[in-house]
N, C-alpha and C. Protein backbone atom coordinates (compact mmCIF):
# COMPACT_ATOMS: atom_id res chain seq x y z
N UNK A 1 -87.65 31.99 -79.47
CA UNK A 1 -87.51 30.79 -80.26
C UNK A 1 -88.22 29.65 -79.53
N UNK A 2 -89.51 29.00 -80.30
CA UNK A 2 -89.47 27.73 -80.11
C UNK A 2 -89.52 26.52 -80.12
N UNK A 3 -89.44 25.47 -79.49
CA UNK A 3 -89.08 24.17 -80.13
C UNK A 3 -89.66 23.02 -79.46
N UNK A 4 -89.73 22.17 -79.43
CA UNK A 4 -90.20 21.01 -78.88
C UNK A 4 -89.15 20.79 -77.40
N UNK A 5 -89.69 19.53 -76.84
CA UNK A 5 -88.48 19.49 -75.36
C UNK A 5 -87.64 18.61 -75.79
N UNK A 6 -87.43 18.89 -77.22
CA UNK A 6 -85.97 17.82 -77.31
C UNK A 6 -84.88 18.53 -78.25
N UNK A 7 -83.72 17.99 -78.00
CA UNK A 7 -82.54 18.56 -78.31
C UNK A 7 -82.65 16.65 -78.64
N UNK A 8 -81.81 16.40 -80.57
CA UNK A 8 -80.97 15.90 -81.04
C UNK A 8 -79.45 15.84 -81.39
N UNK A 9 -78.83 14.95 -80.92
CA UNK A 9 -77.43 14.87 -81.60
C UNK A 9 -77.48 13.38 -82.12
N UNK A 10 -76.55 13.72 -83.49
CA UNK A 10 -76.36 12.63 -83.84
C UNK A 10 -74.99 12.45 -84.15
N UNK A 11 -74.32 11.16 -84.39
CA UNK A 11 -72.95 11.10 -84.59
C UNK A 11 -72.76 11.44 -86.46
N UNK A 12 -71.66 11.70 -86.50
CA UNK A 12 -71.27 12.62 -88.13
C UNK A 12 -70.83 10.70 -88.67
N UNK A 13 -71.46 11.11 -89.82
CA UNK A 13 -71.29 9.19 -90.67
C UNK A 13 -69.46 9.47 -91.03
N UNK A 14 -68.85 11.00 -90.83
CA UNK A 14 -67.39 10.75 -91.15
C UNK A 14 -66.22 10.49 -89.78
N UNK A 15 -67.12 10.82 -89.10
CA UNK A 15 -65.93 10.66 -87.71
C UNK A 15 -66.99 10.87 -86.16
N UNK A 16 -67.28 9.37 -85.99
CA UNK A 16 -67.91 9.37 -84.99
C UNK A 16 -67.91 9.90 -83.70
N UNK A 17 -66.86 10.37 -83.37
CA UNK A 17 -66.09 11.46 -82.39
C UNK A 17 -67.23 12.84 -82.26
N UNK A 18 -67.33 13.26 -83.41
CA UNK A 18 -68.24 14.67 -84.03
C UNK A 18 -69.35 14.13 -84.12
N UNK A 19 -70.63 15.41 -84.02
CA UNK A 19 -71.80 15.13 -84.43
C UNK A 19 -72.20 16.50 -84.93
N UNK A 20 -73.69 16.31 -84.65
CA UNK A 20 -74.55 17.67 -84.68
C UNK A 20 -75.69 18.04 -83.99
N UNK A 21 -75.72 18.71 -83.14
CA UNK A 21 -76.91 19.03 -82.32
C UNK A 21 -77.78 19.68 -82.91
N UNK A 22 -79.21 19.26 -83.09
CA UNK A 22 -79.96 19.70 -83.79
C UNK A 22 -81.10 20.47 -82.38
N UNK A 23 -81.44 21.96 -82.36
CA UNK A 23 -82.71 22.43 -81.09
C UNK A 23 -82.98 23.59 -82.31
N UNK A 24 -84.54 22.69 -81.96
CA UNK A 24 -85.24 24.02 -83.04
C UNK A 24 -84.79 24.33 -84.63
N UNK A 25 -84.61 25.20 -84.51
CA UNK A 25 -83.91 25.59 -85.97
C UNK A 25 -82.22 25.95 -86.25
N UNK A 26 -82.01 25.46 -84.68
CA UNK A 26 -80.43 25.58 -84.54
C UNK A 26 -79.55 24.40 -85.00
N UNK A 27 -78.71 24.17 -85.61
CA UNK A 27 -77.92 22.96 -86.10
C UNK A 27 -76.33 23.66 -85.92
N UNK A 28 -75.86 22.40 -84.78
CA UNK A 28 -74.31 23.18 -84.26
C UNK A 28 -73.69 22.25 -84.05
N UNK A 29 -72.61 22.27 -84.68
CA UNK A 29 -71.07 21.29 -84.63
C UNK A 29 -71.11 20.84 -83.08
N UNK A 30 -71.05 19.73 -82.69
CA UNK A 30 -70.45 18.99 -81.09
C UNK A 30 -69.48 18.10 -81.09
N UNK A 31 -68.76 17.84 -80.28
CA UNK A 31 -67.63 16.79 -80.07
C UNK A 31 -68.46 15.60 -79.08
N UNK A 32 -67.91 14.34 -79.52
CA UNK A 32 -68.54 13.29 -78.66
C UNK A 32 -67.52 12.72 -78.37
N UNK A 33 -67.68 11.67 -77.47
CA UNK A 33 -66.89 10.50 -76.80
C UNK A 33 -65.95 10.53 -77.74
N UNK A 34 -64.61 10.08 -76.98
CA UNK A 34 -63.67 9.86 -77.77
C UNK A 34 -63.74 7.94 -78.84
N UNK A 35 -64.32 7.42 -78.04
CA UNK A 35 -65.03 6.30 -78.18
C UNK A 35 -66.31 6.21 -79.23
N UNK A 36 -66.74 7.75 -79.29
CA UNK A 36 -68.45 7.72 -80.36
C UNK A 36 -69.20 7.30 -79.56
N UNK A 37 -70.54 7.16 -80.02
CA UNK A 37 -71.86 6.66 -79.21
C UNK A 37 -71.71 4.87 -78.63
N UNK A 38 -72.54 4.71 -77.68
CA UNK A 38 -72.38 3.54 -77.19
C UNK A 38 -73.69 3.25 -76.18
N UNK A 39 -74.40 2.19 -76.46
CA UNK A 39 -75.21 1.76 -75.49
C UNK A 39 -74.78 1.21 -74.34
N UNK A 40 -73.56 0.64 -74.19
CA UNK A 40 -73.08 -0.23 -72.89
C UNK A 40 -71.98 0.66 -72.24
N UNK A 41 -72.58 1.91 -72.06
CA UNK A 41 -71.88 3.18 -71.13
C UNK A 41 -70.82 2.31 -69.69
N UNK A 42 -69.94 2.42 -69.79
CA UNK A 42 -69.15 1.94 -68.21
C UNK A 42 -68.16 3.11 -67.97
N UNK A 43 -67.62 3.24 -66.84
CA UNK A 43 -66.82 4.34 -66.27
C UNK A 43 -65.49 4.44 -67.22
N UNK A 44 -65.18 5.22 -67.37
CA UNK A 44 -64.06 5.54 -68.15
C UNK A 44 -63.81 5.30 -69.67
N UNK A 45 -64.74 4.49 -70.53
CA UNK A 45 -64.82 4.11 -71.51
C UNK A 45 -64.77 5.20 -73.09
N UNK A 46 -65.31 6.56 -73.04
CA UNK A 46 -64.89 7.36 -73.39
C UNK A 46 -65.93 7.32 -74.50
N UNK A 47 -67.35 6.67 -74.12
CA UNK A 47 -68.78 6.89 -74.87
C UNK A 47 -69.08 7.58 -74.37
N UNK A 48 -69.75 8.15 -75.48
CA UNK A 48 -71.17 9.33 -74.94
C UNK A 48 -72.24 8.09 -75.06
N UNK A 49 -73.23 8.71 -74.26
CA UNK A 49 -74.49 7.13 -73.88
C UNK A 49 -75.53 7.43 -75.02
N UNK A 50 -75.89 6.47 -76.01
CA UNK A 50 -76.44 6.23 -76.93
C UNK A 50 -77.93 6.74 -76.06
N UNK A 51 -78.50 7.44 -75.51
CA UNK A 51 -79.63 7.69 -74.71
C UNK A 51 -80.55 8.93 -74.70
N UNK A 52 -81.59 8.92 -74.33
CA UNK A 52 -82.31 10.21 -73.81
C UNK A 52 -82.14 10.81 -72.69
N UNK A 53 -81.88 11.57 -72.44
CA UNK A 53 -80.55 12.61 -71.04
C UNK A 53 -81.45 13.74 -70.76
N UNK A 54 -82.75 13.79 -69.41
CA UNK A 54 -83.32 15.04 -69.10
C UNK A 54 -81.97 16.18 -68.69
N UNK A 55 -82.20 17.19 -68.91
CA UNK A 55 -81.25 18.02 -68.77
C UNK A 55 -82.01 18.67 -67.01
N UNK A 56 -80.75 18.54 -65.93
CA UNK A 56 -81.30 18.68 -64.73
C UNK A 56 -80.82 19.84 -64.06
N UNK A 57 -79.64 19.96 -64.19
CA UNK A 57 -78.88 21.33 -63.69
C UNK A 57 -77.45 22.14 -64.66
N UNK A 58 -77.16 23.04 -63.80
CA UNK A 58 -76.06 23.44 -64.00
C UNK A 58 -75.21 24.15 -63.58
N UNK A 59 -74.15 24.60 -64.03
CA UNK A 59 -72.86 25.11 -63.29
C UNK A 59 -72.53 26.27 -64.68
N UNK A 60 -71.72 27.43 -63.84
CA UNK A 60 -71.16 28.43 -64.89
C UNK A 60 -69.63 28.81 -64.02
N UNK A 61 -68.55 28.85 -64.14
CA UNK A 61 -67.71 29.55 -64.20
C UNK A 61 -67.60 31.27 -64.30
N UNK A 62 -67.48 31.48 -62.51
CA UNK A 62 -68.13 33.04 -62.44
C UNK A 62 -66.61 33.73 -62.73
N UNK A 63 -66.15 35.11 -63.31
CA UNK A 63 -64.97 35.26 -63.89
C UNK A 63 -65.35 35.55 -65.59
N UNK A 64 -66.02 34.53 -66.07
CA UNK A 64 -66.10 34.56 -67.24
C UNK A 64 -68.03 34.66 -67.39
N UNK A 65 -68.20 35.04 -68.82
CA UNK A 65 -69.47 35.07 -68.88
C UNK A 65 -70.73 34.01 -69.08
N UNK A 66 -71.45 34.78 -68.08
CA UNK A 66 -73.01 33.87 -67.43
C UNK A 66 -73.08 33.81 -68.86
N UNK A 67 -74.47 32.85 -69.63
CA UNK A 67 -74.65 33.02 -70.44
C UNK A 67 -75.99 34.08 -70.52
N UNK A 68 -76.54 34.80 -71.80
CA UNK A 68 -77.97 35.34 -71.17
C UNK A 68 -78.57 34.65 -71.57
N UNK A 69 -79.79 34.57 -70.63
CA UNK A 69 -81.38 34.32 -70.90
C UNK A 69 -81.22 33.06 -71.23
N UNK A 70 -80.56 32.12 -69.95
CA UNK A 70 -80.75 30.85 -70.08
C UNK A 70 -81.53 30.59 -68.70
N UNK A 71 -82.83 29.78 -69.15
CA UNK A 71 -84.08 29.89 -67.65
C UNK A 71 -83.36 28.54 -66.86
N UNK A 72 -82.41 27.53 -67.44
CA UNK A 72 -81.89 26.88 -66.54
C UNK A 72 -80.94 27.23 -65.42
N UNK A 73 -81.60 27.12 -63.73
CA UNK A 73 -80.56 27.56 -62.71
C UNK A 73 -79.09 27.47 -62.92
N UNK A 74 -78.31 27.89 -62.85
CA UNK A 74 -76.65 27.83 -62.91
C UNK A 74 -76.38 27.91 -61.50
N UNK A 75 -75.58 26.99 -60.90
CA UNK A 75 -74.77 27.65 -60.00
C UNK A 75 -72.96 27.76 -60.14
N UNK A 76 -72.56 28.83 -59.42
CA UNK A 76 -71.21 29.25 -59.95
C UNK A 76 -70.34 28.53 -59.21
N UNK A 77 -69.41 28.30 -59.89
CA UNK A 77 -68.47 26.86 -59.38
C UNK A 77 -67.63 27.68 -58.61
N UNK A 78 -67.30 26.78 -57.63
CA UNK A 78 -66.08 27.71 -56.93
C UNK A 78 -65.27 26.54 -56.84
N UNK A 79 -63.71 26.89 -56.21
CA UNK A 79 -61.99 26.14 -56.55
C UNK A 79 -62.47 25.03 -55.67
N UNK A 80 -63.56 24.57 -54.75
CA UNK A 80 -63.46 23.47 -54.00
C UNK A 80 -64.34 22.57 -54.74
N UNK A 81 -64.91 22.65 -55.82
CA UNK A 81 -66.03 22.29 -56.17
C UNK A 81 -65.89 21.22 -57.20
N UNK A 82 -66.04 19.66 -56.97
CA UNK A 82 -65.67 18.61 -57.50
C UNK A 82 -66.52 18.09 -58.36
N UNK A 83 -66.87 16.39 -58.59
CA UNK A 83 -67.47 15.36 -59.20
C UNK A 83 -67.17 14.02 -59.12
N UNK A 84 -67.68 13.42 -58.19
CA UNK A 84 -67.01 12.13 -58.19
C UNK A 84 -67.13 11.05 -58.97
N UNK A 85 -65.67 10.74 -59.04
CA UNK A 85 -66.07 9.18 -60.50
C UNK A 85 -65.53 8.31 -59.94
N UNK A 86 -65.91 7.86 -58.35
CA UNK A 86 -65.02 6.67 -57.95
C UNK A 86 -66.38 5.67 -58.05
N UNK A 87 -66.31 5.02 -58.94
CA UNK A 87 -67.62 3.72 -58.04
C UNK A 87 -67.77 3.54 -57.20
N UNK A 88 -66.89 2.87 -56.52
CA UNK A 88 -66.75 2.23 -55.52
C UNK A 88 -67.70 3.00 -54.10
N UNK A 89 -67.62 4.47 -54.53
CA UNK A 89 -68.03 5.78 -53.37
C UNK A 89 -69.47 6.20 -53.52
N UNK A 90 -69.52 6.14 -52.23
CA UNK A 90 -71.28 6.47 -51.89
C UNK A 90 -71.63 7.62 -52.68
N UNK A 91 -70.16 8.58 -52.57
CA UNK A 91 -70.95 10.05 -53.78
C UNK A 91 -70.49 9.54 -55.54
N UNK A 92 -70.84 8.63 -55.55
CA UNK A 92 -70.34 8.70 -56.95
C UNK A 92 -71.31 9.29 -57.60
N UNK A 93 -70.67 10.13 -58.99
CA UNK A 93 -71.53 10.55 -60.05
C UNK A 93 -72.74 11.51 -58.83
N UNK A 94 -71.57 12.60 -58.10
CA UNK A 94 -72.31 13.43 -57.47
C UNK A 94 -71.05 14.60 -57.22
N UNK A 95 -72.02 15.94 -57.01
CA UNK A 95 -70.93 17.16 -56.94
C UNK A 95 -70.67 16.95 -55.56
N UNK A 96 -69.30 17.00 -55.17
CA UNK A 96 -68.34 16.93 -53.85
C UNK A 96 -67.41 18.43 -53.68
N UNK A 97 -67.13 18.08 -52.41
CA UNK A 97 -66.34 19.26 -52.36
C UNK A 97 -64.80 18.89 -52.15
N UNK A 98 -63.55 19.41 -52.45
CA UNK A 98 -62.51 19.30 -52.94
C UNK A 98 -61.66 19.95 -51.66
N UNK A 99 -60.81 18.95 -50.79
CA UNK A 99 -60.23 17.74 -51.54
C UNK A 99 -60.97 16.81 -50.34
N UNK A 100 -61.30 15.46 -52.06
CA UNK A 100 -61.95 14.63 -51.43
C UNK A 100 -61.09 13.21 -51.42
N UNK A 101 -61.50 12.16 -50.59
CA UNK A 101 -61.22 10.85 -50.51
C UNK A 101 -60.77 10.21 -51.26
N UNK A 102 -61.70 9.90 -52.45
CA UNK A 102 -61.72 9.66 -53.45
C UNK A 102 -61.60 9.85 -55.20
N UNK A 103 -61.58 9.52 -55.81
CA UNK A 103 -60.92 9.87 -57.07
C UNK A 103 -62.62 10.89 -57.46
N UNK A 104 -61.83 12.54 -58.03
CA UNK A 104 -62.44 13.51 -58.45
C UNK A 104 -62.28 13.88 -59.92
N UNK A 105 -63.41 14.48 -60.23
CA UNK A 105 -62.41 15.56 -61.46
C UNK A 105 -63.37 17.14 -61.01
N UNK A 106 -62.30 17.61 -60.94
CA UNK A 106 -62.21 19.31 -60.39
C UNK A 106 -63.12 20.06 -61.22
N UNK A 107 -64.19 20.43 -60.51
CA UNK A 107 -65.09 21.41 -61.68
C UNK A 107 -64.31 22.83 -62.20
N UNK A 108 -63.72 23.58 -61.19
CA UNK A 108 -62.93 24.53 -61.90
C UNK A 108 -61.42 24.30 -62.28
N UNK A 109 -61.85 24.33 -63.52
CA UNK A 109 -60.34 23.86 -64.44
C UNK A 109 -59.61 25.18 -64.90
N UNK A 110 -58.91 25.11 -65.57
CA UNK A 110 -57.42 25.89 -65.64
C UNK A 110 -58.22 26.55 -67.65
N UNK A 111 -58.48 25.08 -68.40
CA UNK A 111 -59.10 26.05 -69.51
C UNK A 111 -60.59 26.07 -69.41
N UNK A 112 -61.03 26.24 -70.02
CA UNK A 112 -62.30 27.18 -70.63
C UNK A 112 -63.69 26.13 -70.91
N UNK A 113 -63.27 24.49 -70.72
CA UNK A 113 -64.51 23.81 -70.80
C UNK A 113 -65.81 23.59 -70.11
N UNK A 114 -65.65 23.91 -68.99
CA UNK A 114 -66.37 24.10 -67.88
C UNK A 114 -66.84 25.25 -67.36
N UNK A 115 -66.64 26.23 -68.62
CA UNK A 115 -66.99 27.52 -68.39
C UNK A 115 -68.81 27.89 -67.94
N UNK A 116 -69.36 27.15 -68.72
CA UNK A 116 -70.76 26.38 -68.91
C UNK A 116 -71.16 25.31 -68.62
N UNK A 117 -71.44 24.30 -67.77
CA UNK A 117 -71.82 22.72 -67.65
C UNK A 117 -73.24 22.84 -67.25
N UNK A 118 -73.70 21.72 -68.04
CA UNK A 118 -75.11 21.37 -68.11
C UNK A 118 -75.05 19.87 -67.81
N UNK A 119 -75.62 19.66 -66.08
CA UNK A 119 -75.63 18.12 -65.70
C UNK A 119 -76.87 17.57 -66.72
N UNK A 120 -76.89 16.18 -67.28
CA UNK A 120 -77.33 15.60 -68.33
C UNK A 120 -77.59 14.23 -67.23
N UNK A 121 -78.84 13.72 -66.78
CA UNK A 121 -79.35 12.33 -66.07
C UNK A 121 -79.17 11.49 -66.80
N UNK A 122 -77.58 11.14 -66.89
CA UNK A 122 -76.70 9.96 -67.06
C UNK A 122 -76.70 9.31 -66.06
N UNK A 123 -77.40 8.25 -65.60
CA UNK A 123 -76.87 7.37 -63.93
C UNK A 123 -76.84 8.81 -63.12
N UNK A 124 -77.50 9.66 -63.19
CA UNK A 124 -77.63 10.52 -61.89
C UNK A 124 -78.31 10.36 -60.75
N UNK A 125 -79.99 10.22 -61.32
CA UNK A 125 -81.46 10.09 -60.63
C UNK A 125 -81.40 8.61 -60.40
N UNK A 126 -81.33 7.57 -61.17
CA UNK A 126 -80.88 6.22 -60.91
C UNK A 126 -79.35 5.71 -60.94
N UNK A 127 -78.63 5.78 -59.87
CA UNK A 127 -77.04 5.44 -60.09
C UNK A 127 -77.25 3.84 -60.22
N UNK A 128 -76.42 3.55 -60.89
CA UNK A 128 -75.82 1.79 -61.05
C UNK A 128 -74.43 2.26 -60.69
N UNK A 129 -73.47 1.64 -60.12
CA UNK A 129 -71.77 1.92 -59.95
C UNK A 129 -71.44 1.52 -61.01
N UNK A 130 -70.50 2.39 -61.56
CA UNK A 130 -69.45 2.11 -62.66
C UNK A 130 -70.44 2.61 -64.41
N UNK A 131 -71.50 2.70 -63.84
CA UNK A 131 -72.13 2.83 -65.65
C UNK A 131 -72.13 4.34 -66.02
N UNK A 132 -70.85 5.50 -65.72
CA UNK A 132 -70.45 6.13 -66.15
C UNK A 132 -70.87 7.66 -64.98
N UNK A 133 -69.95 8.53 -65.02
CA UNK A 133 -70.27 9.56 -64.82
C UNK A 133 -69.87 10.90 -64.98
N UNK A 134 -70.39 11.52 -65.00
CA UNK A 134 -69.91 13.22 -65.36
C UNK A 134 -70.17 13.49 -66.91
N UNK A 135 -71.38 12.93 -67.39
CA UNK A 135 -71.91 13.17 -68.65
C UNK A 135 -72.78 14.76 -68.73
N UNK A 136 -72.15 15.85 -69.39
CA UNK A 136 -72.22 16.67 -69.32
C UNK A 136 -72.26 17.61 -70.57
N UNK A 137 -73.25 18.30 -70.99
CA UNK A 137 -72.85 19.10 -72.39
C UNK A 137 -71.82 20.31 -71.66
N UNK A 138 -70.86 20.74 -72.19
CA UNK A 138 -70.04 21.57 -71.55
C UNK A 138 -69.41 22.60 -73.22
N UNK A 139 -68.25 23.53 -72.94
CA UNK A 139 -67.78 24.10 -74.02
C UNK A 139 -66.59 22.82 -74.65
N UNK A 140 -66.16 23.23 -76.14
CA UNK A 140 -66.28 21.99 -76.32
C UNK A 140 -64.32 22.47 -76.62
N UNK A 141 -63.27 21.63 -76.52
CA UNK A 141 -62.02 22.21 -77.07
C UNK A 141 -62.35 22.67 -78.47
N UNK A 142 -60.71 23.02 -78.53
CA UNK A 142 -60.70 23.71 -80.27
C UNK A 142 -60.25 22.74 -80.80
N UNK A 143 -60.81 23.00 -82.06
CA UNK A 143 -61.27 21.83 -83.05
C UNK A 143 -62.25 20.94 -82.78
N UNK A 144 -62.99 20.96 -81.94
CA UNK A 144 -63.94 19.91 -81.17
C UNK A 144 -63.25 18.78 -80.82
N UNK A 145 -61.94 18.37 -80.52
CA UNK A 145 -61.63 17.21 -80.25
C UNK A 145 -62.77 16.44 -79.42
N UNK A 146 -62.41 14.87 -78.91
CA UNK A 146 -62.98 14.06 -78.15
C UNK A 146 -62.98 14.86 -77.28
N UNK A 147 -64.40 14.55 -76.29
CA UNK A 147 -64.54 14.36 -75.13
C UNK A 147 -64.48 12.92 -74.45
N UNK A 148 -64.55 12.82 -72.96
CA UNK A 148 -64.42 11.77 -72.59
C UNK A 148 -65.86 11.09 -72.22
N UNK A 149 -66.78 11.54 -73.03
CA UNK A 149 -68.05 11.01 -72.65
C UNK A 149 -69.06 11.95 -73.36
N UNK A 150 -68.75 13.42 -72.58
CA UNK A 150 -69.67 14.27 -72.97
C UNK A 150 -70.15 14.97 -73.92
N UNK A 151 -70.67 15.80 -74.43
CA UNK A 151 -71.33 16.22 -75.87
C UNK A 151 -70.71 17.98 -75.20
N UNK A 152 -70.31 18.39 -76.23
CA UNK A 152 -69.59 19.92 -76.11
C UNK A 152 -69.66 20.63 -77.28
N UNK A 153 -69.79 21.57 -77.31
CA UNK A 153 -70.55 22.67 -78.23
C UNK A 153 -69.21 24.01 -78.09
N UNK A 154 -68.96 24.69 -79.19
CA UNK A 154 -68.72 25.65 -78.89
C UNK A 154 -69.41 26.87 -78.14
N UNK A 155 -68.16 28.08 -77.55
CA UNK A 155 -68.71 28.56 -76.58
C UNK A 155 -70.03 29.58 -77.05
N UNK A 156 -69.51 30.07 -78.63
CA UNK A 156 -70.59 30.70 -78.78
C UNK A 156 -71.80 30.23 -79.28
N UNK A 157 -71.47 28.63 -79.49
CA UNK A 157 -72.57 28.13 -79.55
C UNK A 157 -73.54 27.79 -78.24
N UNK A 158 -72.88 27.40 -77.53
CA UNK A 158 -73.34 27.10 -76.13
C UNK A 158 -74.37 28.67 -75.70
N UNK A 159 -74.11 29.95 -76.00
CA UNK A 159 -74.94 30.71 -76.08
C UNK A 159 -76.24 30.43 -76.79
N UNK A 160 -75.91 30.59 -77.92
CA UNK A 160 -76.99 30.77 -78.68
C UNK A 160 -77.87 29.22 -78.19
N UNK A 161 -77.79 28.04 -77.59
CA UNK A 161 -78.28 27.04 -77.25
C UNK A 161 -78.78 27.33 -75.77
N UNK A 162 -78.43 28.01 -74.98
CA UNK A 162 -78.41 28.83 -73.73
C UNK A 162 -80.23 28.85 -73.20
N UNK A 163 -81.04 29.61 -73.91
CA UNK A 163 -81.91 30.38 -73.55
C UNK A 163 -82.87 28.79 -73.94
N UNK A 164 -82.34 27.76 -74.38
CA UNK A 164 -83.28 26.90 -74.87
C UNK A 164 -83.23 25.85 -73.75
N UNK A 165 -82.41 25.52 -73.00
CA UNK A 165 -82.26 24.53 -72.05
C UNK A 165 -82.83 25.08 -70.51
N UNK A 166 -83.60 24.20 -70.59
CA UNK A 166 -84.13 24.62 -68.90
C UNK A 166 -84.41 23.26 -68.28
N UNK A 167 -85.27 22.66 -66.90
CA UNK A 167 -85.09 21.91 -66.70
C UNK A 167 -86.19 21.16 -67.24
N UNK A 168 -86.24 19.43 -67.60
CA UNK A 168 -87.18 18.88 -68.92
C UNK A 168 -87.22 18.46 -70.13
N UNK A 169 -85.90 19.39 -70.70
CA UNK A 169 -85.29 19.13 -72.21
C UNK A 169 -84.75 18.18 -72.33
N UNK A 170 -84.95 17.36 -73.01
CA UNK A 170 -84.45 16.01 -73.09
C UNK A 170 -83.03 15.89 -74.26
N UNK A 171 -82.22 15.34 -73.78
CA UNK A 171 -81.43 15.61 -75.27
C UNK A 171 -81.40 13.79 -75.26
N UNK A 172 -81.82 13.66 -76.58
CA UNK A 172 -81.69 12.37 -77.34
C UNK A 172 -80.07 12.45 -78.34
N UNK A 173 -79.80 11.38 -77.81
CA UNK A 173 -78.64 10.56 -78.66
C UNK A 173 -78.55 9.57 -79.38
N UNK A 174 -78.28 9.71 -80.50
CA UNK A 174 -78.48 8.47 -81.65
C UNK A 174 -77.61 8.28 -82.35
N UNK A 175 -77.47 7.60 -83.06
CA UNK A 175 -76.37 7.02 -84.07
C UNK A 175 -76.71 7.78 -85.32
């Protein structure tokens, strides 16, 4: 399959929470910010960033399944393996190892969202403190509820989207 280096989502005109990721000829249900899209991204606010997001790395949850024939590197999370969202901290909006100093959120979780994470250059490559972090396409809950920022896909969607993300893909966010 192929497609241009961009991945679209847009927010659903019925519940800004939801959208649709549009790659290639693929069109797949996502959950957004619990907040909806937002240009004035700040820490905790619960936007997904109204933005263009190179897609840079990622993480898989070893236990459960790699995805196939995705050319983006994965590395497999292990129980020490963090993310920091403290501003205030030199690692902010960077993977840490657990237990840290400062305020974390735990890459290996208890359910199934993080089974897949795809880091998204939200304030990664250029940090500002506080203008958000841990923006991430990941698996998405059931029903797609909110995320707290990030764009989430189901898991078998997250496959079939798999083999298309490598590093370069830009995912654009729009209203």
């Amino acid at each position: 399959m192929r497609f241009g280096p961009e991945i679209v989502v847009r927010a659903s005109p019925l519940d800004p929470r939801r959208g649709v990721l549009v790659a290639g000829p693929l069109r797949l249900p996502c959950a957004l910010g619990r907040s909806g899209i937002g240009w004035r991204k700040r820490e905790g606010d619960g936007r997904t960033p109204l933005a263009s997001m190179a897609v840079l790395s990622g993480f898989w949850r070893p236990g459960r399944a790699r995805p196939a024939g995705c050319p983006l590197p994965l590395k497999p999370i292990r129980g020490r393996d963090g993310w920091c969202d403290a501003p205030g901290h030199a690692a902010y909006n960077r993977p840490v190892r657990l237990p840290f100093p400062a305020s974390t959120e735990a890459m290996r979780r208890a359910d199934r969202l993080y089974d897949v994470v795809v880091v998204l250059d939200w304030n990664v490559r250029r940090r500002m403190r506080g203008a958000g972090s841990a923006i991430f396409l990941h698996v998405a809950k059931a029903g797609y509820a909110p995320t707290e920022g990030c764009i989430a896909v189901s898991r078998r969607d997250m496959e079939r989207l798999a083999p298309l993300l490598r590093p370069g893909v830009r995912i654009d966010v729009r209203r």
